[in-house]
C-alpha atoms as a PDB file:
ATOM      1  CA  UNK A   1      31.879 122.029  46.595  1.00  0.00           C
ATOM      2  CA  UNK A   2      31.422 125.932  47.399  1.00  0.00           C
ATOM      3  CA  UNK A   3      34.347 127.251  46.383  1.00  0.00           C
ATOM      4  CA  UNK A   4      35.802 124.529  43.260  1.00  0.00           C
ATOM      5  CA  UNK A   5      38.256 126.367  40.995  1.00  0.00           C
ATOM      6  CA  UNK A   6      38.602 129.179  44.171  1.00  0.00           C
ATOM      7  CA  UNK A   7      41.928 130.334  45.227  1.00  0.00           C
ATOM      8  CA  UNK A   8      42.409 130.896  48.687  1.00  0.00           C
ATOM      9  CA  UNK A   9      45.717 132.360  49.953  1.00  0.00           C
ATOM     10  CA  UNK A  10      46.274 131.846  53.678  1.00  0.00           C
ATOM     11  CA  UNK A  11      48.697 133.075  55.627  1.00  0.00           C
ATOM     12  CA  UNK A  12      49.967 131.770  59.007  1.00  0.00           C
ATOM     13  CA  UNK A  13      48.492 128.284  57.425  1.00  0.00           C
ATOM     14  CA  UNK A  14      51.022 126.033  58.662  1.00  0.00           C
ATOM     15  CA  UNK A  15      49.099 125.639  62.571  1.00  0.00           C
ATOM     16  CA  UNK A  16      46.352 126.910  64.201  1.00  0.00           C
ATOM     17  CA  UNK A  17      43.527 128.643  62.987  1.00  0.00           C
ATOM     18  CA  UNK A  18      45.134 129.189  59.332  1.00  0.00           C
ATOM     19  CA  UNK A  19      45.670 125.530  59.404  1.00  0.00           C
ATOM     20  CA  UNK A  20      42.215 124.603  59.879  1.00  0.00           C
ATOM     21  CA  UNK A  21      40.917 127.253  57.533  1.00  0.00           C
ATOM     22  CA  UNK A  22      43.252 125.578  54.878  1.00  0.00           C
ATOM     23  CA  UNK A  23      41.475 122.326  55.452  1.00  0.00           C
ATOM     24  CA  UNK A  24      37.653 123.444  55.349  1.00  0.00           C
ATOM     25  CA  UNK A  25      38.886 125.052  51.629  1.00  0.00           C
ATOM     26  CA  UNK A  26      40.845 122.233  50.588  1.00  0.00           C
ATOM     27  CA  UNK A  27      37.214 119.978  51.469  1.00  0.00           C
ATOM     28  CA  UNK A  28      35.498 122.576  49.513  1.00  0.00           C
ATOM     29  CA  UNK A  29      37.667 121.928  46.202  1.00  0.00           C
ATOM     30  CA  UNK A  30      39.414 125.360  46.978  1.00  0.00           C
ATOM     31  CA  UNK A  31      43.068 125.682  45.392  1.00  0.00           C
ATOM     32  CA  UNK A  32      44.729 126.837  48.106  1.00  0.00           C
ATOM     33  CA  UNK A  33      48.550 128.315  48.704  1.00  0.00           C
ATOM     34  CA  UNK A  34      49.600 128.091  52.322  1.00  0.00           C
ATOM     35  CA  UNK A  35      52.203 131.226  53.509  1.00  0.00           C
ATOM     36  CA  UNK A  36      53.852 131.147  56.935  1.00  0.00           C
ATOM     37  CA  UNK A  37      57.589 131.517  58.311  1.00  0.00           C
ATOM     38  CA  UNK A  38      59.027 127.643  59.122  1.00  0.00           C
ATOM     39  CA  UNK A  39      59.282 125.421  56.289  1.00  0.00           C
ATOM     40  CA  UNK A  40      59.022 122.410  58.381  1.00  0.00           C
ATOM     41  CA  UNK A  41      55.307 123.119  59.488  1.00  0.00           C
ATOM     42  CA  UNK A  42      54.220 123.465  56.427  1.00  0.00           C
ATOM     43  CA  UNK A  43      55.455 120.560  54.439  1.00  0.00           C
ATOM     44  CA  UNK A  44      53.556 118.748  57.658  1.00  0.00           C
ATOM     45  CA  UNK A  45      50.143 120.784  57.016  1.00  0.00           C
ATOM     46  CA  UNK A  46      50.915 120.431  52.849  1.00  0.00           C
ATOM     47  CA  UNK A  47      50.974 116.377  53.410  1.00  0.00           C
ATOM     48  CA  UNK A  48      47.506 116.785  55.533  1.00  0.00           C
ATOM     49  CA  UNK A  49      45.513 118.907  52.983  1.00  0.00           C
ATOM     50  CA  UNK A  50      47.112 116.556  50.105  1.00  0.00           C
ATOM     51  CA  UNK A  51      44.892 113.677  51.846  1.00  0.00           C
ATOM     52  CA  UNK A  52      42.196 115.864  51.879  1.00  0.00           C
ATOM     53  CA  UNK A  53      41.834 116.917  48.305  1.00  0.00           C
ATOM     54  CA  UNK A  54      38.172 116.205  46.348  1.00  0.00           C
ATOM     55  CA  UNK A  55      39.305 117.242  42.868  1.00  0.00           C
ATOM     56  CA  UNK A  56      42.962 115.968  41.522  1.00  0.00           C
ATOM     57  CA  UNK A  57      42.780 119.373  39.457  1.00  0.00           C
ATOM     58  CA  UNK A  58      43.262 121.151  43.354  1.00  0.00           C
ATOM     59  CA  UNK A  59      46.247 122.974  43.438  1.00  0.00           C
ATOM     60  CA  UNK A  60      47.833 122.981  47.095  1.00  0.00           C
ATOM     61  CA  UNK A  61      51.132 124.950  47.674  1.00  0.00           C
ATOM     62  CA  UNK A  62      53.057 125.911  50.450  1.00  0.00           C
ATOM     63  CA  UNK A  63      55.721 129.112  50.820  1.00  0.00           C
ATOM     64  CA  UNK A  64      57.883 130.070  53.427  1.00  0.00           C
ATOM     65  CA  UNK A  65      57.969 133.786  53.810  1.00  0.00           C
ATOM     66  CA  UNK A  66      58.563 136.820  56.018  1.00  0.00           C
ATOM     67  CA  UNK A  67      55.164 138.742  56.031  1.00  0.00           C
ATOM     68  CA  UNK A  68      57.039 141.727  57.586  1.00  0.00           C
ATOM     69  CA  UNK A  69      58.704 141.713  54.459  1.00  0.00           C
ATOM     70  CA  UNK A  70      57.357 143.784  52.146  1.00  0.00           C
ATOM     71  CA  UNK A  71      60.064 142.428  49.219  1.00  0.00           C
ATOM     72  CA  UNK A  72      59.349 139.155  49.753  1.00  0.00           C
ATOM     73  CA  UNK A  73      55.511 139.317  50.518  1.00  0.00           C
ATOM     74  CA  UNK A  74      55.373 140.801  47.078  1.00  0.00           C
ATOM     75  CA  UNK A  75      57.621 138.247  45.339  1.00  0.00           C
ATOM     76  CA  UNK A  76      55.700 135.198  47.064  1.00  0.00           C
ATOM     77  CA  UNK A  77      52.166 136.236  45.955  1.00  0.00           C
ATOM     78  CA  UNK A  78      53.901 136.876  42.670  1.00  0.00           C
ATOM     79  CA  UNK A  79      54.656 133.483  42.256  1.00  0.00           C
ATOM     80  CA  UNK A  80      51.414 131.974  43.501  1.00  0.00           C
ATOM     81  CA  UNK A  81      49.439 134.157  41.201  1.00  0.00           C
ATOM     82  CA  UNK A  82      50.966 135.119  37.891  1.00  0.00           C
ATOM     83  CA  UNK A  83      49.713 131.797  35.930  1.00  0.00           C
ATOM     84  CA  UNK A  84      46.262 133.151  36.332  1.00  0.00           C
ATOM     85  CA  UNK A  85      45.447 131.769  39.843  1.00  0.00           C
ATOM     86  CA  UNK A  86      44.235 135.010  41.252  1.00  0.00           C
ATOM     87  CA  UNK A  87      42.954 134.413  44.770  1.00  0.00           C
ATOM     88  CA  UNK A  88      39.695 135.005  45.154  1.00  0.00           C
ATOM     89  CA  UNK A  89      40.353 134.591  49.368  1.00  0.00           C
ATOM     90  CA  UNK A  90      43.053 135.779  51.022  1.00  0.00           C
ATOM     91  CA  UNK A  91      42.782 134.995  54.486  1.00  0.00           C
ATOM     92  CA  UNK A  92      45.171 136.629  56.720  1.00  0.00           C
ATOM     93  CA  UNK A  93      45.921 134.986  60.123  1.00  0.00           C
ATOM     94  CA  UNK A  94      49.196 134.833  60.691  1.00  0.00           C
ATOM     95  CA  UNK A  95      50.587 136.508  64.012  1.00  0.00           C
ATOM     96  CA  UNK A  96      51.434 136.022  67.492  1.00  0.00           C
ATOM     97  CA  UNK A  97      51.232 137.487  70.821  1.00  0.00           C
ATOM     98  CA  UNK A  98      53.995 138.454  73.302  1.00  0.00           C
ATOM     99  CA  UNK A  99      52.587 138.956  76.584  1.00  0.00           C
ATOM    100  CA  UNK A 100      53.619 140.754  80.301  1.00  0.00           C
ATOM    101  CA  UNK A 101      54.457 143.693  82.422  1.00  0.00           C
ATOM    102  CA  UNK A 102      54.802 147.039  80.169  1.00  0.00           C
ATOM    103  CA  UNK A 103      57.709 148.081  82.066  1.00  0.00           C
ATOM    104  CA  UNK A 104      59.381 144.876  81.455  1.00  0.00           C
ATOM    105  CA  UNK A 105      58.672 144.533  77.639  1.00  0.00           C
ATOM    106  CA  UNK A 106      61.125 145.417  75.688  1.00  0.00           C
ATOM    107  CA  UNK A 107      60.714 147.450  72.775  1.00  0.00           C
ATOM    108  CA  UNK A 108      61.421 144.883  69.924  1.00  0.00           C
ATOM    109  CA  UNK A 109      58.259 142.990  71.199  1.00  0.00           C
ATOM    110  CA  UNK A 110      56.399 146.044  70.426  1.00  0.00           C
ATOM    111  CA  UNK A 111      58.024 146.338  66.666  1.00  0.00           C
ATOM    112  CA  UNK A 112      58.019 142.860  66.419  1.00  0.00           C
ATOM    113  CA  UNK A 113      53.945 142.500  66.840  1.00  0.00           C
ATOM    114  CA  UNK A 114      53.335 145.635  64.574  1.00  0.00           C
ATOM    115  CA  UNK A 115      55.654 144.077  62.247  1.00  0.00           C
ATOM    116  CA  UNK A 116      54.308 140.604  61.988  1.00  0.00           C
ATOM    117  CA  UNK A 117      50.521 141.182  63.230  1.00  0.00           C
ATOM    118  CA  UNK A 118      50.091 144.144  61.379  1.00  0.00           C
ATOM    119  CA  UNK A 119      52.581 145.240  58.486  1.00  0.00           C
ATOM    120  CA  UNK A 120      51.973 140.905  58.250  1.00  0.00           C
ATOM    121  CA  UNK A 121      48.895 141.549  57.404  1.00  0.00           C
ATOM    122  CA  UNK A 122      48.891 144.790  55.219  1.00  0.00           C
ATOM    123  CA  UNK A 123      51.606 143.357  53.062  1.00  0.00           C
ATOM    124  CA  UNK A 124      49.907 140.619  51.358  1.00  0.00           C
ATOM    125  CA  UNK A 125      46.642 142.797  51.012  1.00  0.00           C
ATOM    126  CA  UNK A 126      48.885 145.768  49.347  1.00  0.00           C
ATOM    127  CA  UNK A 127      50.570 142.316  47.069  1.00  0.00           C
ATOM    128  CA  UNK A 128      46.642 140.417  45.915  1.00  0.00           C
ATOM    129  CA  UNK A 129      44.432 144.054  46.145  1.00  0.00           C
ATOM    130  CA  UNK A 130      45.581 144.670  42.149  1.00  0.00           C
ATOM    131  CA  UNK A 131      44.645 141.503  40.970  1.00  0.00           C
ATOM    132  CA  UNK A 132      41.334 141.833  43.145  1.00  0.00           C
ATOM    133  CA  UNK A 133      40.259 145.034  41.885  1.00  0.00           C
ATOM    134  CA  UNK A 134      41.093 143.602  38.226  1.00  0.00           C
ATOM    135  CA  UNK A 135      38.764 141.291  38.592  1.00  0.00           C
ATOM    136  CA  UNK A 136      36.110 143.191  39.971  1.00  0.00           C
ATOM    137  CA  UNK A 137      35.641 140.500  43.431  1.00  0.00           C
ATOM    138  CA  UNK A 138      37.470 139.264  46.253  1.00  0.00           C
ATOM    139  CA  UNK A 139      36.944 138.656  49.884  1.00  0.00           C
ATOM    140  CA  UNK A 140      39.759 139.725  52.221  1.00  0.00           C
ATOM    141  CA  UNK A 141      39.654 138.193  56.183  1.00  0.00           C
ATOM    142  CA  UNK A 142      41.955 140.107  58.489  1.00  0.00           C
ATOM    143  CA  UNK A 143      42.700 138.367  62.104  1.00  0.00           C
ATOM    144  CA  UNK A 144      42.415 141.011  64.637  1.00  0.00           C
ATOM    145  CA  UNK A 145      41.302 139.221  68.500  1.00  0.00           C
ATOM    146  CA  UNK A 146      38.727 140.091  71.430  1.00  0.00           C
ATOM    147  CA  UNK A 147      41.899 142.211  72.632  1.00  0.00           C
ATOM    148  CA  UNK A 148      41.659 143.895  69.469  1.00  0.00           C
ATOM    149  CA  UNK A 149      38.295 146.013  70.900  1.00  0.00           C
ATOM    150  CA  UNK A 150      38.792 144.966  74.346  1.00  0.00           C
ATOM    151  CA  UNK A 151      42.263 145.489  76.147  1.00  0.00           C
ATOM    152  CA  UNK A 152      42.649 143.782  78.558  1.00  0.00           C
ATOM    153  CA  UNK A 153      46.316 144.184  81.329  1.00  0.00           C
ATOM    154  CA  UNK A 154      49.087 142.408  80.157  1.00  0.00           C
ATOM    155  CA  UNK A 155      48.966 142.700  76.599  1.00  0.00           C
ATOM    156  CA  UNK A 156      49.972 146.133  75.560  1.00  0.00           C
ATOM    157  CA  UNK A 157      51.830 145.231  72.484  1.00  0.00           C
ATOM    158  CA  UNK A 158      49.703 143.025  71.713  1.00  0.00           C
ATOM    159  CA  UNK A 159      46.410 144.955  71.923  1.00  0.00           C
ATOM    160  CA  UNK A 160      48.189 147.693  70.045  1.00  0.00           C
ATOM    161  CA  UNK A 161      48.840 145.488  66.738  1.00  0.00           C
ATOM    162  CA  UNK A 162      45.549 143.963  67.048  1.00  0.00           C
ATOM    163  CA  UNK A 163      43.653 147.430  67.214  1.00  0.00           C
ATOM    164  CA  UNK A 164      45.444 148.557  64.256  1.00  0.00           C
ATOM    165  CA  UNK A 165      44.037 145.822  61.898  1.00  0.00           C
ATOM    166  CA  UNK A 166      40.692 146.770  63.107  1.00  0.00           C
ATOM    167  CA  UNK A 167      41.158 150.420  62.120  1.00  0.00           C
ATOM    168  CA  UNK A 168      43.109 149.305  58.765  1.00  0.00           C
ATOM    169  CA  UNK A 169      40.282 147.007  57.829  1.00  0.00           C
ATOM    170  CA  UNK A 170      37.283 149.469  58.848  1.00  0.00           C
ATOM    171  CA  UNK A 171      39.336 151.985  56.140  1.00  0.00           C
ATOM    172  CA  UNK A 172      40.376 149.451  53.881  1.00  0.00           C
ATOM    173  CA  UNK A 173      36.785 147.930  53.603  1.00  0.00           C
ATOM    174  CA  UNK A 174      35.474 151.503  52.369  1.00  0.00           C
ATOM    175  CA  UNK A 175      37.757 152.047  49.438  1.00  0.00           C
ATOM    176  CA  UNK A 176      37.379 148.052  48.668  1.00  0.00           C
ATOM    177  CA  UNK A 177      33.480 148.029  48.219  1.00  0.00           C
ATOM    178  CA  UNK A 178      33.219 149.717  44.502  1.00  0.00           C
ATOM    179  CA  UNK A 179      35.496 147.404  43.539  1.00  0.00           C
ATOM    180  CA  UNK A 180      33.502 144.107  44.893  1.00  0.00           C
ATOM    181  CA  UNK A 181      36.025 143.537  47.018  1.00  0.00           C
ATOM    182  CA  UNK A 182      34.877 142.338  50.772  1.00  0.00           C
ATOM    183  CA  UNK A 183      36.530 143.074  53.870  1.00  0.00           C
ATOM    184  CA  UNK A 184      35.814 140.994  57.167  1.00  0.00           C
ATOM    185  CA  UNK A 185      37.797 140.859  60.554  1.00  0.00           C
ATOM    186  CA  UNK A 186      37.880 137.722  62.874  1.00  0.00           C
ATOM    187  CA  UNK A 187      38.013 138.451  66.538  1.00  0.00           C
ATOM    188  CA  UNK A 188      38.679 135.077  67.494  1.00  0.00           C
ATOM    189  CA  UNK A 189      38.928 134.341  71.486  1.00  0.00           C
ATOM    190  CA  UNK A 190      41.259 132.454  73.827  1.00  0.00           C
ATOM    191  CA  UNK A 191      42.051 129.387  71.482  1.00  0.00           C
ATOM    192  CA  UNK A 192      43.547 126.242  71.632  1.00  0.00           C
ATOM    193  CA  UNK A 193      46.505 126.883  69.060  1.00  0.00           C
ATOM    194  CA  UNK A 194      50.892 126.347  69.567  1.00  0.00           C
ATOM    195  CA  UNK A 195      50.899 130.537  70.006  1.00  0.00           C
ATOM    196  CA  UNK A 196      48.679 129.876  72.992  1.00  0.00           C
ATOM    197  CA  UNK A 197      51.024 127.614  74.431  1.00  0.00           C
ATOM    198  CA  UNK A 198      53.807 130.105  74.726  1.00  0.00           C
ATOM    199  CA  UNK A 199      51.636 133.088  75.409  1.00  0.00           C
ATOM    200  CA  UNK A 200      50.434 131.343  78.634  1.00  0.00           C
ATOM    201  CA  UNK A 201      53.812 130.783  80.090  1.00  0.00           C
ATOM    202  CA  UNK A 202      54.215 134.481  79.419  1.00  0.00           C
ATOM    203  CA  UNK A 203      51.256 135.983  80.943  1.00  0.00           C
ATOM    204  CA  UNK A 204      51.028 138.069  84.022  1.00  0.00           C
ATOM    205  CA  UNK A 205      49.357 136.769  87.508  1.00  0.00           C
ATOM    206  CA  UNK A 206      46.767 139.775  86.723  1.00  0.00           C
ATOM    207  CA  UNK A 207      46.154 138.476  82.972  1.00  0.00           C
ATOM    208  CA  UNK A 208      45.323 135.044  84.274  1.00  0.00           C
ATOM    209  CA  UNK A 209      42.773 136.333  86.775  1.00  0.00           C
ATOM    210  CA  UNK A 210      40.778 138.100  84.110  1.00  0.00           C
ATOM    211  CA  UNK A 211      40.694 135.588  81.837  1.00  0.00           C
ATOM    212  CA  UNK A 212      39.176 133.516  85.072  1.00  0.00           C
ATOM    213  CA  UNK A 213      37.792 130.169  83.684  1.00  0.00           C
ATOM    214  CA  UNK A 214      37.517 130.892  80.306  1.00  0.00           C
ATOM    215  CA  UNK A 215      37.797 128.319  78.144  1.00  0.00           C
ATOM    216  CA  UNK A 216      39.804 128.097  75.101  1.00  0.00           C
ATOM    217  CA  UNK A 217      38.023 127.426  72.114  1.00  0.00           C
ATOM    218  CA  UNK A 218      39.326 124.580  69.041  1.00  0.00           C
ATOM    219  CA  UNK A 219      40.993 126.339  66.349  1.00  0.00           C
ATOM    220  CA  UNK A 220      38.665 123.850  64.322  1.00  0.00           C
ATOM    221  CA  UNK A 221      35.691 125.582  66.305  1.00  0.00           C
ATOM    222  CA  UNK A 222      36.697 129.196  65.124  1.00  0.00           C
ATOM    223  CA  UNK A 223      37.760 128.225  61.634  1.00  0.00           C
ATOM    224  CA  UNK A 224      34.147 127.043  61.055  1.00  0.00           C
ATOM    225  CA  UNK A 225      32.883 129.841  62.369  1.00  0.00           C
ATOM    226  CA  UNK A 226      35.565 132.072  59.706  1.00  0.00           C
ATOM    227  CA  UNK A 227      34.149 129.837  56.808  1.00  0.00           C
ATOM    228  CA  UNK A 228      30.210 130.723  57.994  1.00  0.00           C
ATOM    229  CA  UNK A 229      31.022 134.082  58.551  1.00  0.00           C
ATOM    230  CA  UNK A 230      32.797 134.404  54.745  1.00  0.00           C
ATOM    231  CA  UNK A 231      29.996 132.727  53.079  1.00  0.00           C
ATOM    232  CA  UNK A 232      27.193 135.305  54.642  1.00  0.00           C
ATOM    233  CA  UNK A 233      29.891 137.901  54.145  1.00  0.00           C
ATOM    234  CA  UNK A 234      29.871 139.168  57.468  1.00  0.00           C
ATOM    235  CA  UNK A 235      32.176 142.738  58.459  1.00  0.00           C
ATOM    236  CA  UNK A 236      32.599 141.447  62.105  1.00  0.00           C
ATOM    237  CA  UNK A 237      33.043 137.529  62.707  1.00  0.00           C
ATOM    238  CA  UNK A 238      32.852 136.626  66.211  1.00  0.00           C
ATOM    239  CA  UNK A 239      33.297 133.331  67.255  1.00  0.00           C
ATOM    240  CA  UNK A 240      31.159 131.887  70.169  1.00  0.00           C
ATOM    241  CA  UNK A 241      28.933 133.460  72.811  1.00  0.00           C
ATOM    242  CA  UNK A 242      31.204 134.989  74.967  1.00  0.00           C
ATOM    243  CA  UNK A 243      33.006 137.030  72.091  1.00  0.00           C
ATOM    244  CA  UNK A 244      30.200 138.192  70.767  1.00  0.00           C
ATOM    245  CA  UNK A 245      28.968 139.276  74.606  1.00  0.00           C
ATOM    246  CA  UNK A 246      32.570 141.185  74.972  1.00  0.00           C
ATOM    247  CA  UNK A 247      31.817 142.934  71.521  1.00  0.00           C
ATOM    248  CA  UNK A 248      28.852 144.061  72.982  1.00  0.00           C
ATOM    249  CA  UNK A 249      30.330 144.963  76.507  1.00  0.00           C
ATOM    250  CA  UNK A 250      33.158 147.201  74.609  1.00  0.00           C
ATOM    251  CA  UNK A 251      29.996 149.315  72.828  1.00  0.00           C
ATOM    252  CA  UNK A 252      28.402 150.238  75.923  1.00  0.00           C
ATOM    253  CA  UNK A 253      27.936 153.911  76.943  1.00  0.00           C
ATOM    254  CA  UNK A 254      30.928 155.120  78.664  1.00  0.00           C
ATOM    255  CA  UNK A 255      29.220 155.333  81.983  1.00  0.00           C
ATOM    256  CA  UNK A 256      28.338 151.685  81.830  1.00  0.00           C
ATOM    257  CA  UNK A 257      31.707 151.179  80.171  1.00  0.00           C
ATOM    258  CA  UNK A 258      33.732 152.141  83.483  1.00  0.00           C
ATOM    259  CA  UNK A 259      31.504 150.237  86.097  1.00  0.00           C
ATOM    260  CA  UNK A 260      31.670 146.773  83.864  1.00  0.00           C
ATOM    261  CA  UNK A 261      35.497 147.585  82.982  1.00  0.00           C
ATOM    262  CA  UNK A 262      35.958 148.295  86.880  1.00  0.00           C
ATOM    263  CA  UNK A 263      33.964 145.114  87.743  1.00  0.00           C
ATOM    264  CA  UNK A 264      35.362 142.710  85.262  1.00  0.00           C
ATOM    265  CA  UNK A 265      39.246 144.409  84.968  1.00  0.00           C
ATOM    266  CA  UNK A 266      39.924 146.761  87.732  1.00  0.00           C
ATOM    267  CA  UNK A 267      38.876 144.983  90.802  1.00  0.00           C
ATOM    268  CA  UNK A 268      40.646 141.844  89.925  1.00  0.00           C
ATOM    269  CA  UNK A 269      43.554 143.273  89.104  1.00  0.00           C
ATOM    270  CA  UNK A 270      43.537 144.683  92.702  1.00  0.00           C
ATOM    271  CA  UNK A 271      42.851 141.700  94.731  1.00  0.00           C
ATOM    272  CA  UNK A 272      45.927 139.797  91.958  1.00  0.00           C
ATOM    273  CA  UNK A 273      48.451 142.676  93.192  1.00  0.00           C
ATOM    274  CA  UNK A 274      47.166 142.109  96.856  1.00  0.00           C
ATOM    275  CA  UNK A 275      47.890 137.916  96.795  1.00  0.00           C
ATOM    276  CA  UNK A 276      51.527 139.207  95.463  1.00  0.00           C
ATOM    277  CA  UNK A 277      52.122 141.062  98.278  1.00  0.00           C
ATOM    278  CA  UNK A 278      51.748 144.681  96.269  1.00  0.00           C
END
């Protein structure tokens, strides 16, 4: 058992990819304190990861909180830490993505994202980073996507939030390093989660004929590759062939850049506005 007498915070842990992260730590003898908005889903995901304990001396908690919160952020990790259970993981995927046309977005979607993908994510780092640096260790996993270093049309807001983290965590992982303190970002692609379900009945006719026959990946699928890419302590994890290939494509030269961003993005977007009569 890797991590036995570990705590991992996660947030968005009630579904998805959190969820299945909780799961792999909770099989590893991790304590483990789940943080996400409904209380519902997580009493569901505490009842799982209680039948998945290997140590009765596990402690698993759930909180509900609002990561865009600052006040309450601060007060929940608080809690969860105080009696000496500083987390040695805190692994933030919570977030969501809002989808379509940027002239028909309003502008609380674009608050909204910054405030849940991104202040969602600084919060908690600004509430465990004390205790961290106290302690002299501490690994810190921030959720950014593929359309976090490649944007693709449709997802403006989106894009925007996830970018951020990237640039937050490339900063962050600088000052954190004297202290022993890692810093890794996920850029996990098109996955089979409850967000995705939502996101899809949002997306443009032009987002859909990008993505072309992608296919969504398990959330089980990228939280094993999060748990490999923690324990070799890796700055960039990137889940699956074709993410890593798109990390590659979005470091090309800028020449090369514009012909594979006019062959992949450009041109389909074209022929999509042509089939709607545009």
């Amino acid at each position: 058992m890797r991590y036995l007498e570990q705590h991992a915070i996660i947030t968005g842990g009630s579904s998805g990819i959190g969820r299945a992260v909780a799961r792999l730590f909770v099989a590893e003898g991790a304590h483990v304190s789940i943080l996400a908005r409904r209380q519902g889903p997580l009493d569901e995901t505490l009842a799982e990861l209680e039948g998945l304990r290997c140590d009765p001396a596990q402690r698993l908690l759930s909180r509900s909180v609002d990561l865009s919160s600052w006040e309450q952020t601060d007060r929940t990790i608080s809690e969860l830490t105080d009696d000496g259970y500083v987390p040695r993981f805190l692994i933030n995927a919570a977030g969501y993505c809002h989808p379509g046309y940027f002239e028909e977005l309003p502008l609380e979607a674009f608050r909204s994202m910054m405030d849940v993908d991104y202040f969602g994510t600084v919060h908690p780092i600004k509430a465990v980073v004390p205790a961290m640096m106290a302690q002299g260790s501490g690994h810190i996993v921030n959720f950014s996507s593929v359309a976090g270093f490649l944007a693709v049309f449709g997802f403006t807001a989106y894009s925007a939030s996830k970018y951020a983290i990237v640039g937050f965590s490339e900063a962050l992982r600088q000052e954190m390093r004297p202290h022993g303190i890692h810093v890794s970002v996920v850029y996990p692609p098109t996955t089979r989660t409850p967000g995705l379900e939502t996101e899809n009945r949002l997306k443009p006719i032009e987002s859909w004929r990008i993505e072309g026959q992608v296919t969504a990946r398990s959330a089980d699928y990228v939280a094993r590759s999060v748990m490999r890419g923690i324990d070799r302590k890796r700055r960039h994890i990137l889940p699956g062939f074709d993410t890593k290939l798109a990390f590659l494509i979005a470091r090309l030269p800028p020449f090369l850049a514009s012909v594979v961003h006019w062959f992949l993005f450009d041109r389909v977007v074209a022929q999509a506005r042509k089939s709607r009569g545009l």
